[in-house]
N, C-alpha and C. Protein backbone atom coordinates (compact mmCIF):
# COMPACT_ATOMS: atom_id res chain seq x y z
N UNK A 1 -77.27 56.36 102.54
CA UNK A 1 -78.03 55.13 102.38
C UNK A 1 -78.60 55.03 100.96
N UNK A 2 -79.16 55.88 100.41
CA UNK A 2 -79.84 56.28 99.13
C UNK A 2 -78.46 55.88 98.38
N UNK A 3 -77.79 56.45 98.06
CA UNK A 3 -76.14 56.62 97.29
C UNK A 3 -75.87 55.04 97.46
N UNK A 4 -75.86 54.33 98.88
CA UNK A 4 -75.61 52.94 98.60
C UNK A 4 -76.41 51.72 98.03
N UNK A 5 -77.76 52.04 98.07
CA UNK A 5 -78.75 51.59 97.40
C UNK A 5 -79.00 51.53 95.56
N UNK A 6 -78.84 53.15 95.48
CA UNK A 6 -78.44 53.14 93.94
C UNK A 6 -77.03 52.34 93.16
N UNK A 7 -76.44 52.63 94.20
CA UNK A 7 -75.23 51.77 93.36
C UNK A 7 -75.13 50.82 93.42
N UNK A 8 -75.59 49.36 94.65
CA UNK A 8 -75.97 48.48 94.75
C UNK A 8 -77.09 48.16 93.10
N UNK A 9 -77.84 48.30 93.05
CA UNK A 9 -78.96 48.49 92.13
C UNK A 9 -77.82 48.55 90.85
N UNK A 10 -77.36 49.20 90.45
CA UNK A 10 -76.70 49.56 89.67
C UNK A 10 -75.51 48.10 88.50
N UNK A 11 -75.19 48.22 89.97
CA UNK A 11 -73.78 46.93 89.86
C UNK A 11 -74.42 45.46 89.61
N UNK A 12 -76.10 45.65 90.32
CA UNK A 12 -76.52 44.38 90.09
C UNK A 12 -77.15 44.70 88.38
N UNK A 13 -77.42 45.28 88.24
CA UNK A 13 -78.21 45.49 86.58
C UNK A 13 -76.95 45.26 86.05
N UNK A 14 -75.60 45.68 86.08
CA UNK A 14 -74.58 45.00 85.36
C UNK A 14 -74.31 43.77 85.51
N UNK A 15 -74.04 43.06 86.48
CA UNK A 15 -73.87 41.83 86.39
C UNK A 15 -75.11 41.44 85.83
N UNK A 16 -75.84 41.47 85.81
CA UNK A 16 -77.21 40.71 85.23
C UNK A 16 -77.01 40.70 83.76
N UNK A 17 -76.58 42.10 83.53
CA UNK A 17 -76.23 42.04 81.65
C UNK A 17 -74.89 41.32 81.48
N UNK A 18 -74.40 40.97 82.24
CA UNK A 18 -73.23 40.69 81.77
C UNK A 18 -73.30 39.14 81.92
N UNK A 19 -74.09 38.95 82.78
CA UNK A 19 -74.30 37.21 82.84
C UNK A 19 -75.36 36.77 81.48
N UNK A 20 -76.40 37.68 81.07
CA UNK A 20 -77.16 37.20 79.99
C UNK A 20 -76.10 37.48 78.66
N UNK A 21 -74.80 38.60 78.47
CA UNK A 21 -74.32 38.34 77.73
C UNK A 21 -73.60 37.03 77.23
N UNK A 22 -72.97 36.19 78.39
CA UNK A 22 -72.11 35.26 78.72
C UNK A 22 -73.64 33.97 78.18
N UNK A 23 -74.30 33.98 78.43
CA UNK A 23 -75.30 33.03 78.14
C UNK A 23 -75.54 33.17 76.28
N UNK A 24 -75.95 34.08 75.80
CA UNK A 24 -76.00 34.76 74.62
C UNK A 24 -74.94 33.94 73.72
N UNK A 25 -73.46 34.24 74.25
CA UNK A 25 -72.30 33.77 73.96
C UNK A 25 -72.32 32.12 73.48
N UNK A 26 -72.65 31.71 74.45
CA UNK A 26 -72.79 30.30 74.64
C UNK A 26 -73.99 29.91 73.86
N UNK A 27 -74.96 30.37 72.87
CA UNK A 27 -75.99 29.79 72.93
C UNK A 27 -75.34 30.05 71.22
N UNK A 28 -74.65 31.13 71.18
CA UNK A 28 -73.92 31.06 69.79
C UNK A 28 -73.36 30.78 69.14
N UNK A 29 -72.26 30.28 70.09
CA UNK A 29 -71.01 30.06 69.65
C UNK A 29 -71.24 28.62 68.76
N UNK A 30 -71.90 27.50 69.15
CA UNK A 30 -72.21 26.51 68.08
C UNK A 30 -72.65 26.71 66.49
N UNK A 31 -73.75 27.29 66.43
CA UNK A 31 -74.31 28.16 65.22
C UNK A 31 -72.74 28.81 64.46
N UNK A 32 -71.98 29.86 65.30
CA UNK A 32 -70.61 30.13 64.30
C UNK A 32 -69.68 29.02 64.05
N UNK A 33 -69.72 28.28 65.21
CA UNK A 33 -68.92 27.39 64.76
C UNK A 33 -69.43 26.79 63.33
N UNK A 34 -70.61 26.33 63.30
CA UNK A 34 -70.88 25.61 61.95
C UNK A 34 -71.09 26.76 60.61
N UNK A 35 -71.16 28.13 61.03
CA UNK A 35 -71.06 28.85 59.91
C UNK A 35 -69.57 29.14 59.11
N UNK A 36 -68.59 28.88 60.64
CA UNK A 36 -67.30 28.89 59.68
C UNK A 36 -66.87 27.88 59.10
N UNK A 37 -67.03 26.40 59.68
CA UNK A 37 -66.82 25.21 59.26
C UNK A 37 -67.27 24.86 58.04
N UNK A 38 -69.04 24.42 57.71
CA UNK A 38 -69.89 24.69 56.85
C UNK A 38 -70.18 25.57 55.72
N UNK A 39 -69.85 27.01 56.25
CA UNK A 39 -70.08 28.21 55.31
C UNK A 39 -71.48 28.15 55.26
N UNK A 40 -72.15 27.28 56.03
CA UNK A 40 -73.94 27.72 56.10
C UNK A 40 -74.44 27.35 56.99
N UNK A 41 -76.23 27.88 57.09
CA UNK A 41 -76.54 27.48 58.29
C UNK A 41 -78.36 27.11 57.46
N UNK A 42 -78.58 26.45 58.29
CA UNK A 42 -80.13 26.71 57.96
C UNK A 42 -80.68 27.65 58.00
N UNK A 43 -82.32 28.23 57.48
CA UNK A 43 -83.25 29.08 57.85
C UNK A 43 -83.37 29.08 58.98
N UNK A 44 -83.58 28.45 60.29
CA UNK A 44 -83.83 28.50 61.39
C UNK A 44 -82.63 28.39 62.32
N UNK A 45 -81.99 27.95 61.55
CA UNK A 45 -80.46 28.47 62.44
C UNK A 45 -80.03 30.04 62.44
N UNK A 46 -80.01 30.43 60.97
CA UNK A 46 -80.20 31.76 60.89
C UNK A 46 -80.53 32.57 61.53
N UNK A 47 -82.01 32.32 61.72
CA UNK A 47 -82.65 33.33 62.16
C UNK A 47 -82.45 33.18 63.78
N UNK A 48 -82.47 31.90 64.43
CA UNK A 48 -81.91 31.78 65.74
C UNK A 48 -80.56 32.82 66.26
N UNK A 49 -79.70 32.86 65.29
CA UNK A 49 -77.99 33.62 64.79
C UNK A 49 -78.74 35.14 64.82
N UNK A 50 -79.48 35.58 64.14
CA UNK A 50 -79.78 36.95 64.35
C UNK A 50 -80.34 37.83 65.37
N UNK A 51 -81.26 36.93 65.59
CA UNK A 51 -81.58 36.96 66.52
C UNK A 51 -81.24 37.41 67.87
N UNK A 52 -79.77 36.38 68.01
CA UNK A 52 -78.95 36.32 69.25
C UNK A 52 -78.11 37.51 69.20
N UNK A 53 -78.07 37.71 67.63
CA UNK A 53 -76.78 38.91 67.48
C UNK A 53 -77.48 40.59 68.14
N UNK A 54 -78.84 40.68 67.85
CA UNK A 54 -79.65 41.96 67.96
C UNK A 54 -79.77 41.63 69.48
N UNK A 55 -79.81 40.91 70.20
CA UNK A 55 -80.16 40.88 71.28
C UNK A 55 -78.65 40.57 72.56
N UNK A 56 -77.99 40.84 71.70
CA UNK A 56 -76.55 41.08 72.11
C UNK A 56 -75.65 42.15 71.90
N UNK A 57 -76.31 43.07 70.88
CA UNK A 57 -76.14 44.35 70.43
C UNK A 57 -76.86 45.01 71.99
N UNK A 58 -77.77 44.80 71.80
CA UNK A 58 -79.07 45.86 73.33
C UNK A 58 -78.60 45.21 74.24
N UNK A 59 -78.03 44.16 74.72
CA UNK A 59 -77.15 44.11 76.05
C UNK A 59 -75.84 44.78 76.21
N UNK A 60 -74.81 45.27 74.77
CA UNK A 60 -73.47 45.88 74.94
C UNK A 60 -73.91 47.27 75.25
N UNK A 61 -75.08 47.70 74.29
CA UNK A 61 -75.45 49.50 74.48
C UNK A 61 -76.23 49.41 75.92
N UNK A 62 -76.96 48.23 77.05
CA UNK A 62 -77.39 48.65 77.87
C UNK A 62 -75.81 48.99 79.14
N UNK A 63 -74.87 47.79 78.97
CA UNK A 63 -73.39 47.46 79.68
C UNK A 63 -73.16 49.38 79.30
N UNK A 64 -72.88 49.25 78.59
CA UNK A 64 -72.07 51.21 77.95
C UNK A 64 -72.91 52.17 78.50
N UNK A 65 -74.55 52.05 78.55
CA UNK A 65 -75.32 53.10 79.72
C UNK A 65 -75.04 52.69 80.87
N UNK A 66 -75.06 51.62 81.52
CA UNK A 66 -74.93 51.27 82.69
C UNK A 66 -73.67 51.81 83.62
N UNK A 67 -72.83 52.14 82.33
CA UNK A 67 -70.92 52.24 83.16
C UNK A 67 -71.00 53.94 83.14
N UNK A 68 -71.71 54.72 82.78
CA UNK A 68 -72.30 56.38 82.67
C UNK A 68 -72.77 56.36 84.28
């Protein structure tokens, strides 16, 4: 029961990262689009862009602990 509980638990903390990655994705993909189009972005686009990137970095390294 324990063993099915943890892994339950488990599988759901992945999907959860994996659905905020997929959101992440989407909240980006406009911002690159206009950085490749454009070749720029605003200050606050920017920093919106970095933002998303650091916080998409700590969702791939939580996905890579999670699969351990």
């Amino acid at each position: 029961m324990t063993d099915d509980y943890k892994l339950g638990y488990q599988n759901g903390q992945l999907d959860t990262l994996m659905d905020l990655g997929y959101k992440l994705y989407t909240m980006a993909e406009p911002l690159l689009l206009k950085k490749s189009t454009e070749q720029k972005l605003t200050t606050e686009e920017n920093t919106r862009l970095e933002t998303l990137n650091k916080i998409a970095k700590w969702v791939k390294e939580k996905e890579e602990t999670e699969d351990d």
